[in-house]
C-alpha atoms as a PDB file:
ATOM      1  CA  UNK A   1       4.134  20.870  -0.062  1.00  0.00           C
ATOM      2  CA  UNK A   2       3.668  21.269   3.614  1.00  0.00           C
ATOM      3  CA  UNK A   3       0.955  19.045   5.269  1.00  0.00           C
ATOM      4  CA  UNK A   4      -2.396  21.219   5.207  1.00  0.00           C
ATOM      5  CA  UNK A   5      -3.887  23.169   8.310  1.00  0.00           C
ATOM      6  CA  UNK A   6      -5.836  21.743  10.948  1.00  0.00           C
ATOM      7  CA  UNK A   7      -4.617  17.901  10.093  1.00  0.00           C
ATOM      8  CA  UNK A   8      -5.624  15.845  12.775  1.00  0.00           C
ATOM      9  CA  UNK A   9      -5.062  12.552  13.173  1.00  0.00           C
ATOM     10  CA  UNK A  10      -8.015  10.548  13.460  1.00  0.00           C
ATOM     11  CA  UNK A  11      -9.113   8.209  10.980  1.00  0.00           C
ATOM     12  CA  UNK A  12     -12.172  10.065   9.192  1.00  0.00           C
ATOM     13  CA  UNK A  13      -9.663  13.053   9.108  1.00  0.00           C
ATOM     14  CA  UNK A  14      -7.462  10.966   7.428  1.00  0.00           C
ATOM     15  CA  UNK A  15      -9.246   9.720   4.543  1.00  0.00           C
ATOM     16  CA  UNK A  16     -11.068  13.112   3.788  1.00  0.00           C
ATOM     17  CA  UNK A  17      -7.358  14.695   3.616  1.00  0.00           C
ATOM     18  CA  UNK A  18      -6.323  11.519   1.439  1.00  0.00           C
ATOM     19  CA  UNK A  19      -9.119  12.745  -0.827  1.00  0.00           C
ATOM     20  CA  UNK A  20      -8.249  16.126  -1.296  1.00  0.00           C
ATOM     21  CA  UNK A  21      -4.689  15.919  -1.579  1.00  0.00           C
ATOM     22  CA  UNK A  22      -5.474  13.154  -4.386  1.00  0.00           C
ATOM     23  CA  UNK A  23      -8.038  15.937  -5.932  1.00  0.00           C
ATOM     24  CA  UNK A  24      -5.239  18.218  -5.732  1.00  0.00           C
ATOM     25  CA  UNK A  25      -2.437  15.668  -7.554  1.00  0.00           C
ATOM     26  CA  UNK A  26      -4.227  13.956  -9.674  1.00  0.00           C
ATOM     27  CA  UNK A  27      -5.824  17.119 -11.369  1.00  0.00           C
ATOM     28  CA  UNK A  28      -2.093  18.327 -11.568  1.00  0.00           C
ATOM     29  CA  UNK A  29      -0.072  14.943 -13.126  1.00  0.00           C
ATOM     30  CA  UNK A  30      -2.792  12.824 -14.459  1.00  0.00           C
ATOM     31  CA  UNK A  31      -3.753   9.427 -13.313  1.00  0.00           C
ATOM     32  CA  UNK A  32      -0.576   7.724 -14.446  1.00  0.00           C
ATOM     33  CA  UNK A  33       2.122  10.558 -13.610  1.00  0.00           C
ATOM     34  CA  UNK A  34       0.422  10.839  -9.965  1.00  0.00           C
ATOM     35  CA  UNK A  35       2.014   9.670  -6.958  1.00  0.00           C
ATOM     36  CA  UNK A  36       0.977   7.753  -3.736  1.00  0.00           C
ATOM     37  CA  UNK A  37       4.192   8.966  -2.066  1.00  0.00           C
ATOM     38  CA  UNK A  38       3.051  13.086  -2.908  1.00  0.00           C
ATOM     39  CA  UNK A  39      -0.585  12.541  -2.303  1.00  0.00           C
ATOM     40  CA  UNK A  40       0.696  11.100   1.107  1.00  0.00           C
ATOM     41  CA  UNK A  41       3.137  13.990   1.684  1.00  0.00           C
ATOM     42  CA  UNK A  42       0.501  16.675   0.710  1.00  0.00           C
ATOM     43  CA  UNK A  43      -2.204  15.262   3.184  1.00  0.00           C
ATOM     44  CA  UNK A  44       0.381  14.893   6.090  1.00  0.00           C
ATOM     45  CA  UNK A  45      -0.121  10.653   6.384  1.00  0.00           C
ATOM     46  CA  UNK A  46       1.975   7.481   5.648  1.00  0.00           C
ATOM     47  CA  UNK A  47       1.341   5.132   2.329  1.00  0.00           C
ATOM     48  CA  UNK A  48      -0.064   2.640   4.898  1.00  0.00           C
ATOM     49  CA  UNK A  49      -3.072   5.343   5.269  1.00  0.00           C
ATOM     50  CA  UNK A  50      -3.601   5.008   1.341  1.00  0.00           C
ATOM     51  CA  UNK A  51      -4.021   0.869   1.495  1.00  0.00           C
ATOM     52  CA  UNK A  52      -5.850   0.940   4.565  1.00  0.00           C
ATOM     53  CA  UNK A  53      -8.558   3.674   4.023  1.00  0.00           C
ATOM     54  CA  UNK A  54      -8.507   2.868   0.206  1.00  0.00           C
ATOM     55  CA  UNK A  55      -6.366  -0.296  -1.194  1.00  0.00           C
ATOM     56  CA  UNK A  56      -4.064   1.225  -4.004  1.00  0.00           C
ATOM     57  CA  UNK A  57      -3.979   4.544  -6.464  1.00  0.00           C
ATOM     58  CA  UNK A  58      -7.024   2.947  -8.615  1.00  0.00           C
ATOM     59  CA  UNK A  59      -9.646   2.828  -5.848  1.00  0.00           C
ATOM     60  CA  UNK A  60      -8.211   6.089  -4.440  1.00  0.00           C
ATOM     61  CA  UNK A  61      -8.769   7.396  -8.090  1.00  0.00           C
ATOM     62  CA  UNK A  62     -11.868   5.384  -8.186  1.00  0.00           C
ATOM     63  CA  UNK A  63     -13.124   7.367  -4.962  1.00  0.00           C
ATOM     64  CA  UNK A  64     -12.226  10.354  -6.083  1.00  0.00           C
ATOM     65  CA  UNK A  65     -14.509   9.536  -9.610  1.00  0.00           C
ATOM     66  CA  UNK A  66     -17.231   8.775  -7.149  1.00  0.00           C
ATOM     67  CA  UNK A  67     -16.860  11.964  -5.499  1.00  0.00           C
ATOM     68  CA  UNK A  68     -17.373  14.114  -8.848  1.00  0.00           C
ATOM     69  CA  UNK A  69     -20.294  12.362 -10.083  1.00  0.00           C
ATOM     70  CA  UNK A  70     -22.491  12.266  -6.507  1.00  0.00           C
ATOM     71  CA  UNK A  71     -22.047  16.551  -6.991  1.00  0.00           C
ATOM     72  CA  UNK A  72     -22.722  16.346 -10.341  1.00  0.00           C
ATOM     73  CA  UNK A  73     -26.108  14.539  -9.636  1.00  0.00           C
ATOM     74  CA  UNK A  74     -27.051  16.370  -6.724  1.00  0.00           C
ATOM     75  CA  UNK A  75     -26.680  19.287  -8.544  1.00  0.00           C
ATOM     76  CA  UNK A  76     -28.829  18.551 -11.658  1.00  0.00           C
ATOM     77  CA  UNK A  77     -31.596  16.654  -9.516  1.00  0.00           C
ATOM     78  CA  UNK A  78     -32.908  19.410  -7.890  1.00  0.00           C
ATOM     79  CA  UNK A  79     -33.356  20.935 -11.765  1.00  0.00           C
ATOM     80  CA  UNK A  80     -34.018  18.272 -13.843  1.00  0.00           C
ATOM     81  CA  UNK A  81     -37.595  17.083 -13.140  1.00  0.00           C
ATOM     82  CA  UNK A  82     -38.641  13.877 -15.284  1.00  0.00           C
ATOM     83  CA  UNK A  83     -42.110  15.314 -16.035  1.00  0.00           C
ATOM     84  CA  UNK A  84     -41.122  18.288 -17.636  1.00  0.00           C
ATOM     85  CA  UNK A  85     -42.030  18.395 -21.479  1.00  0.00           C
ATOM     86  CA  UNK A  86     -38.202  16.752 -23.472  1.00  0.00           C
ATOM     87  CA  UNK A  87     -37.516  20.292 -25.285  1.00  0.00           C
ATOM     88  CA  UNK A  88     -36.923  21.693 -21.569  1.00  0.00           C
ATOM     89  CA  UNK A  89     -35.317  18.419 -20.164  1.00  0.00           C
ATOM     90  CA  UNK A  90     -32.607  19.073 -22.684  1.00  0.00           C
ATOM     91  CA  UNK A  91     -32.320  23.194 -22.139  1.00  0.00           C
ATOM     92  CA  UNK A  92     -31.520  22.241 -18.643  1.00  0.00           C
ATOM     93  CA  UNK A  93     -29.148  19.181 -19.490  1.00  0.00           C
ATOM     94  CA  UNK A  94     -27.117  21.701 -21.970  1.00  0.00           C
ATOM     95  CA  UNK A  95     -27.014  24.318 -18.845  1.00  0.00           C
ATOM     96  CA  UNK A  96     -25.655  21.215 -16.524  1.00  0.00           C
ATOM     97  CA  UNK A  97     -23.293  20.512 -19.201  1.00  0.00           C
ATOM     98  CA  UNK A  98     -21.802  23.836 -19.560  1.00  0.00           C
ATOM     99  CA  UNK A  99     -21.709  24.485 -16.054  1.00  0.00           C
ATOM    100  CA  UNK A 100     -20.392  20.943 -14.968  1.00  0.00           C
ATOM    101  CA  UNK A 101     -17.393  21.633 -17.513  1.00  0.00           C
ATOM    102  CA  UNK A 102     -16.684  25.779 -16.733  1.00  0.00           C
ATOM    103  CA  UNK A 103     -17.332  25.332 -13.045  1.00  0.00           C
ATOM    104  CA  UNK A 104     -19.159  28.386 -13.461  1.00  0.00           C
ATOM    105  CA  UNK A 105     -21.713  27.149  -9.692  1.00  0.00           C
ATOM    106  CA  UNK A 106     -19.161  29.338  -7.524  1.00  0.00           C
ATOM    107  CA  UNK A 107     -16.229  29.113  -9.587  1.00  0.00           C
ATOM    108  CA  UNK A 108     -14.345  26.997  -6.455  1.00  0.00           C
ATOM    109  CA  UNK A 109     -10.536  25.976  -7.123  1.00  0.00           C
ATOM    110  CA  UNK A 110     -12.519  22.106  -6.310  1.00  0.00           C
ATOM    111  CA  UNK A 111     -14.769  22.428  -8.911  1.00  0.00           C
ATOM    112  CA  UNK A 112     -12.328  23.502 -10.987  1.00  0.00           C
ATOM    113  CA  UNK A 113     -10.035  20.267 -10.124  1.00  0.00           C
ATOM    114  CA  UNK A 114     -13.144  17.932 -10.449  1.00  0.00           C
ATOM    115  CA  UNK A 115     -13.533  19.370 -14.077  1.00  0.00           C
ATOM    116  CA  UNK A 116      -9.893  18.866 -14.756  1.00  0.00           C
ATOM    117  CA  UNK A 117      -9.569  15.615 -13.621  1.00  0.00           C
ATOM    118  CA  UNK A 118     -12.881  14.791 -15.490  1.00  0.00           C
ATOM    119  CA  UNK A 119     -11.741  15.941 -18.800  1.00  0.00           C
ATOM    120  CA  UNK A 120      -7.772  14.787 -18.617  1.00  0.00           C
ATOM    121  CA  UNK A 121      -9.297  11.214 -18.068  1.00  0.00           C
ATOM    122  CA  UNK A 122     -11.495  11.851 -21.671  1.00  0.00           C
ATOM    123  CA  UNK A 123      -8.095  12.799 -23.408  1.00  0.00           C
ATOM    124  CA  UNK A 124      -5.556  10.357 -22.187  1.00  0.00           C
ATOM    125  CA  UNK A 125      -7.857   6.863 -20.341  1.00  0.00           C
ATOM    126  CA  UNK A 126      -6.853   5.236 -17.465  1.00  0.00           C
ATOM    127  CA  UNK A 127      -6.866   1.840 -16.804  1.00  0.00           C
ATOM    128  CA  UNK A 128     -10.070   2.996 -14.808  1.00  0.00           C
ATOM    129  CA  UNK A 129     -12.061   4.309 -17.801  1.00  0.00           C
ATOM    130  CA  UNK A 130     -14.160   0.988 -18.193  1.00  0.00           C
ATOM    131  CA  UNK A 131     -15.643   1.278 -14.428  1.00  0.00           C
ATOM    132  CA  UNK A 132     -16.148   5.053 -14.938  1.00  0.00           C
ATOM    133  CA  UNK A 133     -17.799   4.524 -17.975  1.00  0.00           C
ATOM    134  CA  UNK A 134     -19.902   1.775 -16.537  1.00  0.00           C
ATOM    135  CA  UNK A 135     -20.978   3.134 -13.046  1.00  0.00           C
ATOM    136  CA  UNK A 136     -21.217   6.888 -14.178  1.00  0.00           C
ATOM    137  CA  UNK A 137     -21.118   7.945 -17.734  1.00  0.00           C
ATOM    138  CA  UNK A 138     -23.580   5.421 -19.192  1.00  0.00           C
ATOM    139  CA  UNK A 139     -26.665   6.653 -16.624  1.00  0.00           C
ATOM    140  CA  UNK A 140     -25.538  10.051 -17.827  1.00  0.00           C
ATOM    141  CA  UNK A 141     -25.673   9.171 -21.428  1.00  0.00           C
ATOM    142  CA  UNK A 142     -28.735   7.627 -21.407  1.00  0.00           C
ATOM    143  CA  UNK A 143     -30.586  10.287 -19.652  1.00  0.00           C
ATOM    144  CA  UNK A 144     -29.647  12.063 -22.678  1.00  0.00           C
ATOM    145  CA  UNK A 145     -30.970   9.198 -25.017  1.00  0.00           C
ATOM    146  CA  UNK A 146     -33.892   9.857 -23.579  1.00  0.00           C
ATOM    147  CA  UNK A 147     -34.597  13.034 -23.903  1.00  0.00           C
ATOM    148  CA  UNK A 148     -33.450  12.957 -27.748  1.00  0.00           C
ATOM    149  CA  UNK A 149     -35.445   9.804 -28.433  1.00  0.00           C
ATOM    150  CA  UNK A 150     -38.884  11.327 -27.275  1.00  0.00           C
ATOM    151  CA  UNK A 151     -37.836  14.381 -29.601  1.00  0.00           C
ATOM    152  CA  UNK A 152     -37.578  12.534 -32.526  1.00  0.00           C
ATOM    153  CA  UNK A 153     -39.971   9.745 -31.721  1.00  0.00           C
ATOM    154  CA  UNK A 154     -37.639   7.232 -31.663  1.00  0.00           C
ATOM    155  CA  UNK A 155     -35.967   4.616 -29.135  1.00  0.00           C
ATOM    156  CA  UNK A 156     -33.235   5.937 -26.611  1.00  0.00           C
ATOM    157  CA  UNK A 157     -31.262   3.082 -28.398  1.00  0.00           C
ATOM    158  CA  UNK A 158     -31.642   3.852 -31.677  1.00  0.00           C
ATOM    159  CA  UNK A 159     -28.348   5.030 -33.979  1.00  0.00           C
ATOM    160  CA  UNK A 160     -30.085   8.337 -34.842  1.00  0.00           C
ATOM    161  CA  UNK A 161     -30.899   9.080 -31.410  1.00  0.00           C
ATOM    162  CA  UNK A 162     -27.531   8.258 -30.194  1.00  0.00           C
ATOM    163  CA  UNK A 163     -25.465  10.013 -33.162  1.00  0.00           C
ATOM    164  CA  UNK A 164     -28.112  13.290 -32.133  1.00  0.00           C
ATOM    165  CA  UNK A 165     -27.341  12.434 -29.009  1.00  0.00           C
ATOM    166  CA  UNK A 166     -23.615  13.309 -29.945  1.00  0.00           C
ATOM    167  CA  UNK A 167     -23.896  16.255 -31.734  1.00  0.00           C
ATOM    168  CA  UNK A 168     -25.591  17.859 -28.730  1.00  0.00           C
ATOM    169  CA  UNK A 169     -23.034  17.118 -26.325  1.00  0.00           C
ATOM    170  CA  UNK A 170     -20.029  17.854 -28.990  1.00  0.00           C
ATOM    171  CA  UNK A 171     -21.191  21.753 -29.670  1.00  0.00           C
ATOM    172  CA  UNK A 172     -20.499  22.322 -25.421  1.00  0.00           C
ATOM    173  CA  UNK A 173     -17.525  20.278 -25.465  1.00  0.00           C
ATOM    174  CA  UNK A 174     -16.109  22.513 -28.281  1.00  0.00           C
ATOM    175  CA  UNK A 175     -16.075  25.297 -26.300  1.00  0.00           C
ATOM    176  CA  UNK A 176     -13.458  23.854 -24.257  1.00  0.00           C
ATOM    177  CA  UNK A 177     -11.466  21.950 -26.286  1.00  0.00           C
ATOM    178  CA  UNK A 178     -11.149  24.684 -28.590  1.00  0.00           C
ATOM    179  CA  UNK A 179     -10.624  27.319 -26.132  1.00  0.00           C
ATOM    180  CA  UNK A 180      -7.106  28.423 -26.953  1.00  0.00           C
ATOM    181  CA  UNK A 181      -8.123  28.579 -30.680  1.00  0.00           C
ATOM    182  CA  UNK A 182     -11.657  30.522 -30.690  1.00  0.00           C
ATOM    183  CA  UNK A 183      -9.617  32.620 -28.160  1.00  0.00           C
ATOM    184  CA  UNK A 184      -7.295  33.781 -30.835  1.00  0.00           C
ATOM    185  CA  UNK A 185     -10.152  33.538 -33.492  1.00  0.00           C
ATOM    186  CA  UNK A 186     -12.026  35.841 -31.557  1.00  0.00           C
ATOM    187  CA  UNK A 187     -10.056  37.802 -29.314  1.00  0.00           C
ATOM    188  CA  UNK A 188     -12.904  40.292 -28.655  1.00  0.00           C
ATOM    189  CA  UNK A 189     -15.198  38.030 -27.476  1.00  0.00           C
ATOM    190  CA  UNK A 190     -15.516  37.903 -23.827  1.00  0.00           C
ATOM    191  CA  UNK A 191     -14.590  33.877 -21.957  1.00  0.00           C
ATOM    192  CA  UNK A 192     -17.001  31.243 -21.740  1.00  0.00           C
ATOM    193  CA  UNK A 193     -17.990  31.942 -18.235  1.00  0.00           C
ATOM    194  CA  UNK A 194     -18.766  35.529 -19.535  1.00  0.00           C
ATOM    195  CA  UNK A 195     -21.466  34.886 -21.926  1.00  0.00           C
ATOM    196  CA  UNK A 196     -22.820  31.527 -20.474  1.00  0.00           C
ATOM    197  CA  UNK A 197     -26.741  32.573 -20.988  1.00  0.00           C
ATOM    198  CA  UNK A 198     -26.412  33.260 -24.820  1.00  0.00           C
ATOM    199  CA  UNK A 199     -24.312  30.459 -25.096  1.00  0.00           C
ATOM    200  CA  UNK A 200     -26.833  27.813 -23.698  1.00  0.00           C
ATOM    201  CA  UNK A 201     -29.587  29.344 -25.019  1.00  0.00           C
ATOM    202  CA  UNK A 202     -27.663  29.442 -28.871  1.00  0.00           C
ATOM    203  CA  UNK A 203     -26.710  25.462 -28.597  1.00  0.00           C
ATOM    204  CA  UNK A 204     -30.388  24.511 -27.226  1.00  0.00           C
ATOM    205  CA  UNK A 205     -31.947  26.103 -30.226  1.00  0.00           C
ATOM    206  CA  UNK A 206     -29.424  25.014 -32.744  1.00  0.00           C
ATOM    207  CA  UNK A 207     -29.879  21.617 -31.250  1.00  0.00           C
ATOM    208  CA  UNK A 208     -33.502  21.412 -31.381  1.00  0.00           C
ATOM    209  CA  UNK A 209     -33.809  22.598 -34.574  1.00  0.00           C
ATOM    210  CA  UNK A 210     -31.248  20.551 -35.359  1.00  0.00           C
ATOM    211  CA  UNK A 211     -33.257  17.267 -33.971  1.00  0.00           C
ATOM    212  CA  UNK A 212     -36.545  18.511 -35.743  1.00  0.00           C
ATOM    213  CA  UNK A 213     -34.999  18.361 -38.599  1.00  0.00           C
ATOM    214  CA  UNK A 214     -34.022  15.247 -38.340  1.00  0.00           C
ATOM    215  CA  UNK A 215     -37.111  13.968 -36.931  1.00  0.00           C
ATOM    216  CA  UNK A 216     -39.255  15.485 -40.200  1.00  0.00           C
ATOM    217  CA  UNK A 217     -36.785  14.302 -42.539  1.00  0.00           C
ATOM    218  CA  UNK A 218     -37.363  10.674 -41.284  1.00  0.00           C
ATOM    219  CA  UNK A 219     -41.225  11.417 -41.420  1.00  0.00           C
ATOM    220  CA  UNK A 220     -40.778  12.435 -45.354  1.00  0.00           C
ATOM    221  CA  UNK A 221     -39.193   9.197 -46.196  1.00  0.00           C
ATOM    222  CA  UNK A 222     -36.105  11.154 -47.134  1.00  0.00           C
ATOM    223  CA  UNK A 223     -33.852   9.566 -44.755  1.00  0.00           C
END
């Protein structure tokens, strides 16, 4: 691929090209099948550029990593206030979800890498799933923790709360694993993107009801 437009060479230029050309690869090949020698090609600078602005492929993967998450949170910030009563807190986290994963905010071809990128590393780990996991899914998680403990009056690190926890996160994340399937299951029915509203609105009520349940069957003594 030909370097991109409007390349210049000064060093801030450099690394943001670096960035996107790795956005662009990496979402492409994977972490392992990428390579420093196309990333370099694509963003019109030598492998030197990589080590100085960067080190190796795992911080410039690492970056990138560090780059999805800051848009994630600055996009759920401005929505998710701490105050607001745990039954909303987790209506909005579900719309986050499903938005974060169907890049449905604009629909941008970066978005749509970040996502990629995001999910390819879930499938197949890298040898940098332990820092991601430390540094950026654990907060994540345990703003969710949260929200499910207060619901079922419990602690954010109790199993129940973590296993509920789970269940809410696996209903969105079977809408896109399953995709080809409940395409062909379904033909009729219109894409994700399509029917977002119902959709969020149908896993936040089968979620809280699901959590209720939970939380008055431990109240019983049936548990």
């Amino acid at each position: 691929m030909a370097q991109r437009a409007g390349a210049t060479a000064n060093g801030g230029g450099t690394r943001e090209r670096l960035l996107e050309a790795a956005l662009e690869v990496f979402a492409e090949h994977g972490y392992e099948a990428a390579t420093i020698r196309e990333i370099c090609s694509r963003a019109g600078a030598n492998v030197a550029a990589v080590h100085y602005h960067f080190g190796d492929k795992r911080r410039l993967y690492e970056a990138i990593y560090g780059t999805l998450f800051e848009t994630l949170r600055q996009r759920r910030t401005d929505f998710l206030p701490a105050d607001a009563p745990a039954a909303e807190r987790l209506r909005v986290y579900i719309r986050a979800l499903f938005e974060e994963i169907f890049c449905c905010a604009g629909n941008t071809e970066r978005q749509v890498q970040l996502s990629t990128i995001y999910l390819t590393e879930m499938a197949s780990p890298s040898e940098v799933l332990d820092r991601i996991v430390a540094e950026h899914l654990e907060p994540d998680a345990r703003e969710l923790y949260s929200i499910v403990g207060e619901l079922l009056g419990d602690g954010p690190d109790d199993p129940r709360t973590i296993d509920c926890a789970a269940s809410v996160i696996g209903q969105v994340l079977y809408y896109h694993h399953a995709g080809p399937i409940i395409s062909r299951l379904h033909p009729e029915r219109p894409p994700v993107p399509e029917r977002l509203e119902p959709l969020i609105e149908h896993v936040w009520r089968f979620a809280l009801a699901g959590i209720e349940r939970c939380a008055m069957t431990s109240a019983s003594g049936d548990g």
